[in-house]
N, C-alpha and C. Protein backbone atom coordinates (compact mmCIF):
# COMPACT_ATOMS: atom_id res chain seq x y z
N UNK A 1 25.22 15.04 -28.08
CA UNK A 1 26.61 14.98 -28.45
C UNK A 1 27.46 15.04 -27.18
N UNK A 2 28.84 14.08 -27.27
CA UNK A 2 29.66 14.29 -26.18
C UNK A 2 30.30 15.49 -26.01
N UNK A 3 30.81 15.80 -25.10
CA UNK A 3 31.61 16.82 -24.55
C UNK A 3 32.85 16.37 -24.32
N UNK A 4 34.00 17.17 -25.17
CA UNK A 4 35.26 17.20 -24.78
C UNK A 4 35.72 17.21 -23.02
N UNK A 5 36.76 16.30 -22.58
CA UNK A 5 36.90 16.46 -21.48
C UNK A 5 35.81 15.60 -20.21
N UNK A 6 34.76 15.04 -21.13
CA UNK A 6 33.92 14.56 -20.00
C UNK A 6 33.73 13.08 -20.11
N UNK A 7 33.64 12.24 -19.25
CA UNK A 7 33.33 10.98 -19.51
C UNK A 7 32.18 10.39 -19.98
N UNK A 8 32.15 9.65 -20.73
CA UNK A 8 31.14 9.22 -21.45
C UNK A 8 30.75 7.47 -21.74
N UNK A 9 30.19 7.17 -21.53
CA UNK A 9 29.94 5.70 -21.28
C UNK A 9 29.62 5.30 -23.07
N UNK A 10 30.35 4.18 -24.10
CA UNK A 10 30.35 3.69 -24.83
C UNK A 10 29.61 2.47 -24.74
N UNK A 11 28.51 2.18 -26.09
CA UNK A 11 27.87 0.42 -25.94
C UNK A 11 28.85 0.25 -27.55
N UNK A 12 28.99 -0.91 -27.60
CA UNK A 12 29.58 -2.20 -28.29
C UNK A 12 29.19 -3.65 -28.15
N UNK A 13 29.30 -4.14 -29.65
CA UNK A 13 28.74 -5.42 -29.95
C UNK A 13 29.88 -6.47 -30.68
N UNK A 14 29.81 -7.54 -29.27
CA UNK A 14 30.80 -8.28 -29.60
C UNK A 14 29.83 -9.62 -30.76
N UNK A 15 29.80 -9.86 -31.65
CA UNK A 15 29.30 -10.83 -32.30
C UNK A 15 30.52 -12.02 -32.96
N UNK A 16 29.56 -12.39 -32.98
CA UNK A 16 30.06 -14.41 -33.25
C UNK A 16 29.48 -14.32 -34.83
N UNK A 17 30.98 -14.33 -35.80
CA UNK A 17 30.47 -14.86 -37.08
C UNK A 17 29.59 -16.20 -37.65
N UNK A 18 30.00 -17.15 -36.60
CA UNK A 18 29.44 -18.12 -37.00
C UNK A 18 28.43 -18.77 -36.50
N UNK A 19 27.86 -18.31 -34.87
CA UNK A 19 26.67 -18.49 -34.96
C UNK A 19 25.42 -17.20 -35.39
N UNK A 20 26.27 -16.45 -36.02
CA UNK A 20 25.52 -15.18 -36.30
C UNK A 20 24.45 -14.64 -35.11
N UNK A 21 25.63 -14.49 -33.94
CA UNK A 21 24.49 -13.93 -33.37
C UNK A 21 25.42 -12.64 -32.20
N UNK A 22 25.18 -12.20 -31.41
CA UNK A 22 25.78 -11.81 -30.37
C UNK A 22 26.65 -12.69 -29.57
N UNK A 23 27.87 -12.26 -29.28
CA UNK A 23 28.46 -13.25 -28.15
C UNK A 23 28.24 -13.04 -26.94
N UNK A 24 27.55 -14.52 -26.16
CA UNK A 24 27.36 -13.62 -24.51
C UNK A 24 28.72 -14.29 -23.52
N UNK A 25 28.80 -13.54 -22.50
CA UNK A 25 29.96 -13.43 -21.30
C UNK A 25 30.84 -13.75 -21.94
N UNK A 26 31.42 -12.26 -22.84
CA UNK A 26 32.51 -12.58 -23.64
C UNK A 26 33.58 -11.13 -23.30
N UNK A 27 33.03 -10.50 -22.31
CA UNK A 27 33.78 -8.94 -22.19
C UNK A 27 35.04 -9.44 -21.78
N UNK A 28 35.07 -10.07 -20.70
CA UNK A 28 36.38 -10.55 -20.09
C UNK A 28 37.65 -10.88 -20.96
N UNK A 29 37.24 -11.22 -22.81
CA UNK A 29 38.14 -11.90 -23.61
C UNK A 29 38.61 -10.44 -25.04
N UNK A 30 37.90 -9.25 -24.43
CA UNK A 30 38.03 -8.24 -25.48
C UNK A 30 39.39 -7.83 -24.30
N UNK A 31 40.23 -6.87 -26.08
CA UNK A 31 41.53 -6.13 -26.03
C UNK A 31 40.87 -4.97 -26.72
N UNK A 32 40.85 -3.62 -26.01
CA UNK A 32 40.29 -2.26 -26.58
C UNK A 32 41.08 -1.52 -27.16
N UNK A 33 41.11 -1.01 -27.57
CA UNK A 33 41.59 0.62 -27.85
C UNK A 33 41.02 2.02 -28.59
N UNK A 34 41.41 2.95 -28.22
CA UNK A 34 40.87 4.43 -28.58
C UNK A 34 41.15 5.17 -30.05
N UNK A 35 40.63 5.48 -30.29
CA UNK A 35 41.38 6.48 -31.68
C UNK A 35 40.80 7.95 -31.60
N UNK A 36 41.92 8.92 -30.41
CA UNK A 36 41.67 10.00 -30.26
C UNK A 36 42.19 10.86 -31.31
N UNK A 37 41.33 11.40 -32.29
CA UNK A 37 42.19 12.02 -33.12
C UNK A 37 43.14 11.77 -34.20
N UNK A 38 43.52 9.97 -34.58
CA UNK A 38 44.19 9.65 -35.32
C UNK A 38 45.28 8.44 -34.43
N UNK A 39 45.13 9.36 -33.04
CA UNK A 39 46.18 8.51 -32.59
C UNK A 39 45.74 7.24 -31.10
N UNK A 40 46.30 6.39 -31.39
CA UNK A 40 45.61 5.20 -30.50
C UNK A 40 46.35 5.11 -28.89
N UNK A 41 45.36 5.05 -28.14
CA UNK A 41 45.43 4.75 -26.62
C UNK A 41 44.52 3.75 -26.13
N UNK A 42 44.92 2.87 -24.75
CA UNK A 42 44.12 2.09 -24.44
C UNK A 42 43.81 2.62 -23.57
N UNK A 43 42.31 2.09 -23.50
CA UNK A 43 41.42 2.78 -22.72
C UNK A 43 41.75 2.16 -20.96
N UNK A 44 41.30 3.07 -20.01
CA UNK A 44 41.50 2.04 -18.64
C UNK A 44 40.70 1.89 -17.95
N UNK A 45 39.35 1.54 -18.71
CA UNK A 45 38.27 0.59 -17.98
C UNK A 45 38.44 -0.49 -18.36
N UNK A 46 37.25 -1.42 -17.79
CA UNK A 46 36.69 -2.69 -18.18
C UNK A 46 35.51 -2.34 -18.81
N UNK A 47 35.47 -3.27 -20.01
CA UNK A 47 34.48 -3.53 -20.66
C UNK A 47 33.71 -4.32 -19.53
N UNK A 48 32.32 -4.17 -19.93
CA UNK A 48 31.04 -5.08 -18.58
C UNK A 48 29.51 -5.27 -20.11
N UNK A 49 29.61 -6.56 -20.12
CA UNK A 49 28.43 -7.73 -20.45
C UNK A 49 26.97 -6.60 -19.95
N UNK A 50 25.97 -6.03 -20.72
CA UNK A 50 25.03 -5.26 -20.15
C UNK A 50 23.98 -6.62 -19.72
N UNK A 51 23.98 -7.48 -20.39
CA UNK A 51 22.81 -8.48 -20.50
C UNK A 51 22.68 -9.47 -20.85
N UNK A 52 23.63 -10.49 -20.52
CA UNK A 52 24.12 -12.06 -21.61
C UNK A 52 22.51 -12.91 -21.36
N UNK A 53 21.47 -12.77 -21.37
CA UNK A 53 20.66 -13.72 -21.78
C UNK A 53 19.75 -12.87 -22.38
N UNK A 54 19.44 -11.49 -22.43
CA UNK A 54 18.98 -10.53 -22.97
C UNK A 54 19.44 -9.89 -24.35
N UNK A 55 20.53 -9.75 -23.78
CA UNK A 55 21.17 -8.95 -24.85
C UNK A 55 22.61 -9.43 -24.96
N UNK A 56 22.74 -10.75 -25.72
CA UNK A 56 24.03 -11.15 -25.59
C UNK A 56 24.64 -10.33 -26.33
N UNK A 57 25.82 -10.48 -26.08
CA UNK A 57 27.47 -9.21 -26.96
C UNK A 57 27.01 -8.06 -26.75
N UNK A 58 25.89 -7.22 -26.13
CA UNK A 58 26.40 -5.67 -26.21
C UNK A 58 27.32 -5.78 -24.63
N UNK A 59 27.88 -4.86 -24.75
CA UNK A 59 28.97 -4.22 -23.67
C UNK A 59 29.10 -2.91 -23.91
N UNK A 60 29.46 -2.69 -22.58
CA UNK A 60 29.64 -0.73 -22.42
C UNK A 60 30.85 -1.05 -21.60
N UNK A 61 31.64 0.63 -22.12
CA UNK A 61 32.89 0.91 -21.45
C UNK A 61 32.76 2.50 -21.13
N UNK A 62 33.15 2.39 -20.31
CA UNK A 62 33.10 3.87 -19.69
C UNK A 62 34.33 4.36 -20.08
N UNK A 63 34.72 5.59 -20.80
CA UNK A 63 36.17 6.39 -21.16
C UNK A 63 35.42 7.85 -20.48
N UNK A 64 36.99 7.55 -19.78
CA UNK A 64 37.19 8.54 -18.47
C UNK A 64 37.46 10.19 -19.62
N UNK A 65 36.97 11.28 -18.52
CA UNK A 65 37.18 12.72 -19.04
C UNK A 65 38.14 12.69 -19.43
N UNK A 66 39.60 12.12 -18.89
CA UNK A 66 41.03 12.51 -19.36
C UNK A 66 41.08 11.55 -20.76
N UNK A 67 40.62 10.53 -20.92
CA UNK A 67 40.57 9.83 -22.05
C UNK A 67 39.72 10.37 -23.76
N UNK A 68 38.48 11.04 -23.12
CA UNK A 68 37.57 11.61 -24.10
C UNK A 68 38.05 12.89 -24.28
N UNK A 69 39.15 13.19 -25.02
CA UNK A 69 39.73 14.37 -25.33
C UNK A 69 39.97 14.77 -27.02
N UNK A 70 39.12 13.84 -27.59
CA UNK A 70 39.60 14.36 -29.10
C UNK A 70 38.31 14.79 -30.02
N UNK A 71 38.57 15.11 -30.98
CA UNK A 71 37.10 15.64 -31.21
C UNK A 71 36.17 14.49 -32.47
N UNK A 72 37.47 13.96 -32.73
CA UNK A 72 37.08 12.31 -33.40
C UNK A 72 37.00 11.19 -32.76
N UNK A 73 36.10 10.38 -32.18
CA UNK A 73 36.97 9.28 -31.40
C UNK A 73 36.27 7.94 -31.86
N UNK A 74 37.01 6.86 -31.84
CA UNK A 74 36.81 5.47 -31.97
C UNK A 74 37.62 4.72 -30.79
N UNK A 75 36.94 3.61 -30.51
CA UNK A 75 36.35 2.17 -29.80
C UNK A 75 36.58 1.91 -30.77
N UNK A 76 37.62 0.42 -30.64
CA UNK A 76 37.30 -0.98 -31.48
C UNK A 76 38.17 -1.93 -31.11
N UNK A 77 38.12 -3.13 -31.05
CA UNK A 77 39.45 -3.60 -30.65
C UNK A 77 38.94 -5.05 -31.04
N UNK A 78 39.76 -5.77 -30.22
CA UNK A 78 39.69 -7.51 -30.93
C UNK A 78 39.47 -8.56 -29.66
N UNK A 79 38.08 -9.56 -30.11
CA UNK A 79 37.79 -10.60 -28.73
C UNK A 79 39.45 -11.87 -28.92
N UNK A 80 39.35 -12.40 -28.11
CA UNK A 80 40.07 -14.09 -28.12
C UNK A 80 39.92 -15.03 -28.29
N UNK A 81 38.25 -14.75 -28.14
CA UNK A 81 37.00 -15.82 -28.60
C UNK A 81 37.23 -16.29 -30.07
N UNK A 82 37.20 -17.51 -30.64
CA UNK A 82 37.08 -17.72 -32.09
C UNK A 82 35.97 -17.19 -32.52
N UNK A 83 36.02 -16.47 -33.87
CA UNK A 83 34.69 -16.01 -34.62
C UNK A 83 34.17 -15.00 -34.10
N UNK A 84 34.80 -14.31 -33.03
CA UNK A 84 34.23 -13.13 -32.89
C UNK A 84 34.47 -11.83 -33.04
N UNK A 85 33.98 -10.97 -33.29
CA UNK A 85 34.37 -9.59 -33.92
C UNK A 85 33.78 -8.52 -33.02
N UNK A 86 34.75 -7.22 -32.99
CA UNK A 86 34.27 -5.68 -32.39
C UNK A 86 33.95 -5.19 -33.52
N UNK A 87 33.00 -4.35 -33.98
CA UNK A 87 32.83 -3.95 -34.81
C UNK A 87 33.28 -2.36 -34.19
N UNK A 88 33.91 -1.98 -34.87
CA UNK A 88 34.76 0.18 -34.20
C UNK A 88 33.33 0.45 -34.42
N UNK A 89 33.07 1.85 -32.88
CA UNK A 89 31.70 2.30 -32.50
C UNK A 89 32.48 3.77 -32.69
N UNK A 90 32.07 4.56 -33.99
CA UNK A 90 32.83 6.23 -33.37
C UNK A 90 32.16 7.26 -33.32
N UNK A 91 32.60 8.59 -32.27
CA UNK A 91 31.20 9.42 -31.50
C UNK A 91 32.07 10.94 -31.88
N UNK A 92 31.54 12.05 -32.03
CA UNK A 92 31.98 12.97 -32.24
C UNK A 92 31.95 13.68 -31.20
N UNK A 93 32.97 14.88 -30.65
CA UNK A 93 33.05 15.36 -29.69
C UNK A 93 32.48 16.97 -29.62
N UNK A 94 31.65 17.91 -28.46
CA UNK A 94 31.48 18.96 -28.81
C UNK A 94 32.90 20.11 -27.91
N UNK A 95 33.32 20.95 -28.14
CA UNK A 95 33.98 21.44 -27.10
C UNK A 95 32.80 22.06 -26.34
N UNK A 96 31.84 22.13 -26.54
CA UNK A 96 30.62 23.18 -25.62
C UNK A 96 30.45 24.68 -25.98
N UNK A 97 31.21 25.07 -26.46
CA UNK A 97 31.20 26.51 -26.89
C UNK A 97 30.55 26.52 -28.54
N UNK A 98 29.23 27.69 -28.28
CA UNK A 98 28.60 27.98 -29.40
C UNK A 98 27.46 26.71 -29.29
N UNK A 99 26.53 27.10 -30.36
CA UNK A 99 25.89 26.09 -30.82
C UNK A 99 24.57 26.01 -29.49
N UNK A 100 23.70 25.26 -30.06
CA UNK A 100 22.20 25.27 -29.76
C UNK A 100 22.27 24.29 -28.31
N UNK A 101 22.30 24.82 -26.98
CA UNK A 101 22.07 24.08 -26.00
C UNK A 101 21.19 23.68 -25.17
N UNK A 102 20.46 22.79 -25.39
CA UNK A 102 18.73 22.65 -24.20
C UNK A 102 19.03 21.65 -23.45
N UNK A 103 19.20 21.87 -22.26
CA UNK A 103 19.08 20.69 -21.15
C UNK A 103 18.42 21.47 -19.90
N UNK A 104 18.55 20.64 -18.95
CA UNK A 104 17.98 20.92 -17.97
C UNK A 104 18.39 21.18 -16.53
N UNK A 105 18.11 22.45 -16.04
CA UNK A 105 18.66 22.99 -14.57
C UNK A 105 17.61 23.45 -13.58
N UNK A 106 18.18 22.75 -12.90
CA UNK A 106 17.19 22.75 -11.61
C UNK A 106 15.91 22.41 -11.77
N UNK A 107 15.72 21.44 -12.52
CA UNK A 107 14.36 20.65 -13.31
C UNK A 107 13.73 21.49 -14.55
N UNK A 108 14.03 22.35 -14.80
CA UNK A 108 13.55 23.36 -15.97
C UNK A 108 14.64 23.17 -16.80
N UNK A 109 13.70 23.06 -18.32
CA UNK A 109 14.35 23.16 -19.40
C UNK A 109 14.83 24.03 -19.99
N UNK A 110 16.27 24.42 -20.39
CA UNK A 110 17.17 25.38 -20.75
C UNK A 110 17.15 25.37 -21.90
N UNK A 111 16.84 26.28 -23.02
CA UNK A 111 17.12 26.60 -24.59
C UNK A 111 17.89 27.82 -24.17
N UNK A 112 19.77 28.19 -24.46
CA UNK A 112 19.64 28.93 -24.29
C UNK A 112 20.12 29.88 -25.50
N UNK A 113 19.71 29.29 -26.64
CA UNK A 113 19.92 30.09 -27.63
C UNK A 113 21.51 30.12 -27.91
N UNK A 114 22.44 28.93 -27.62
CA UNK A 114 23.43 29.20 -28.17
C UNK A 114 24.80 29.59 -27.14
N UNK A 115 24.28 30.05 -26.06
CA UNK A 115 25.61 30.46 -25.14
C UNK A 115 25.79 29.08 -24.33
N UNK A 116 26.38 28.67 -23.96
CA UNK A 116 26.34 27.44 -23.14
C UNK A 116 26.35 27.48 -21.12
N UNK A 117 27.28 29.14 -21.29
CA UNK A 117 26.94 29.46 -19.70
C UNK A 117 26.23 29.24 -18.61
N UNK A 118 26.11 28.53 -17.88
CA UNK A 118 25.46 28.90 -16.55
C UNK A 118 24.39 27.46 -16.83
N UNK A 119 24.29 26.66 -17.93
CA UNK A 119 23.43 25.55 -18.08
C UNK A 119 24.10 23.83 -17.97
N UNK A 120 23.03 22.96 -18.00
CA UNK A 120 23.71 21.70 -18.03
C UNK A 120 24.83 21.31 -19.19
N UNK A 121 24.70 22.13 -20.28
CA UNK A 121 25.45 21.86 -21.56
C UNK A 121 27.27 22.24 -21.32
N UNK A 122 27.54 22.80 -20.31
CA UNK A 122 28.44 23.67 -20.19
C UNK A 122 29.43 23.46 -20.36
């Protein structure tokens, strides 16, 4: 789960209704926006193409810490391309406090039962 306050890299799939498939080198033609909480902001990255002969239409956008601030959030927005569609991608936010944290510090794995202190979860 994301963390309030931290940046977090988003994937999205631009698809083509009519050749039913993924659209490739199509990031350049998407208009984004956010839904922090109810209320909409545009985001201020660039969307970036992960793989147009691989993986045509997925794209990732990176939303900056100051951007990932709500505890609901949605991605979705609209290509320029004919026939193509964003389908809204939405991620829930943790504030970090409470709750079951295992990651890893200083190459050892952290369970720490719930406090988030002093670990990667923090």
């Amino acid at each position: 789960m994301a963390l309030i306050g931290n940046a977090v890299v988003i994937k999205y799939l631009a698809w083509n209704n009519l050749l039913v498939a993924g659209q490739a080198a199509d990031a350049a033609n998407h208009t984004l926006r956010l839904v922090v909480d109810g209320v909409e902001i545009t985001p201020s990255g660039t969307p970036v193409e992960v793989d147009d002969v691989n993986l045509p239409g997925m794209c990732v956008l990176t939303i900056t810490a100051a951007e990932n601030i709500g505890t609901i959030m949605t991605l979705g927005g609209l290509s320029s391309t004919a026939n193509v569609t964003i389908a809204p991608v939405s991620w829930s936010n943790s504030t970090g406090t409470g709750g079951l944290c295992i990651g890893i510090n200083a190459g050892v794995v952290v369970n720490n039962g719930g406090s988030n202190a002093g670990s990667d979860c923090s």
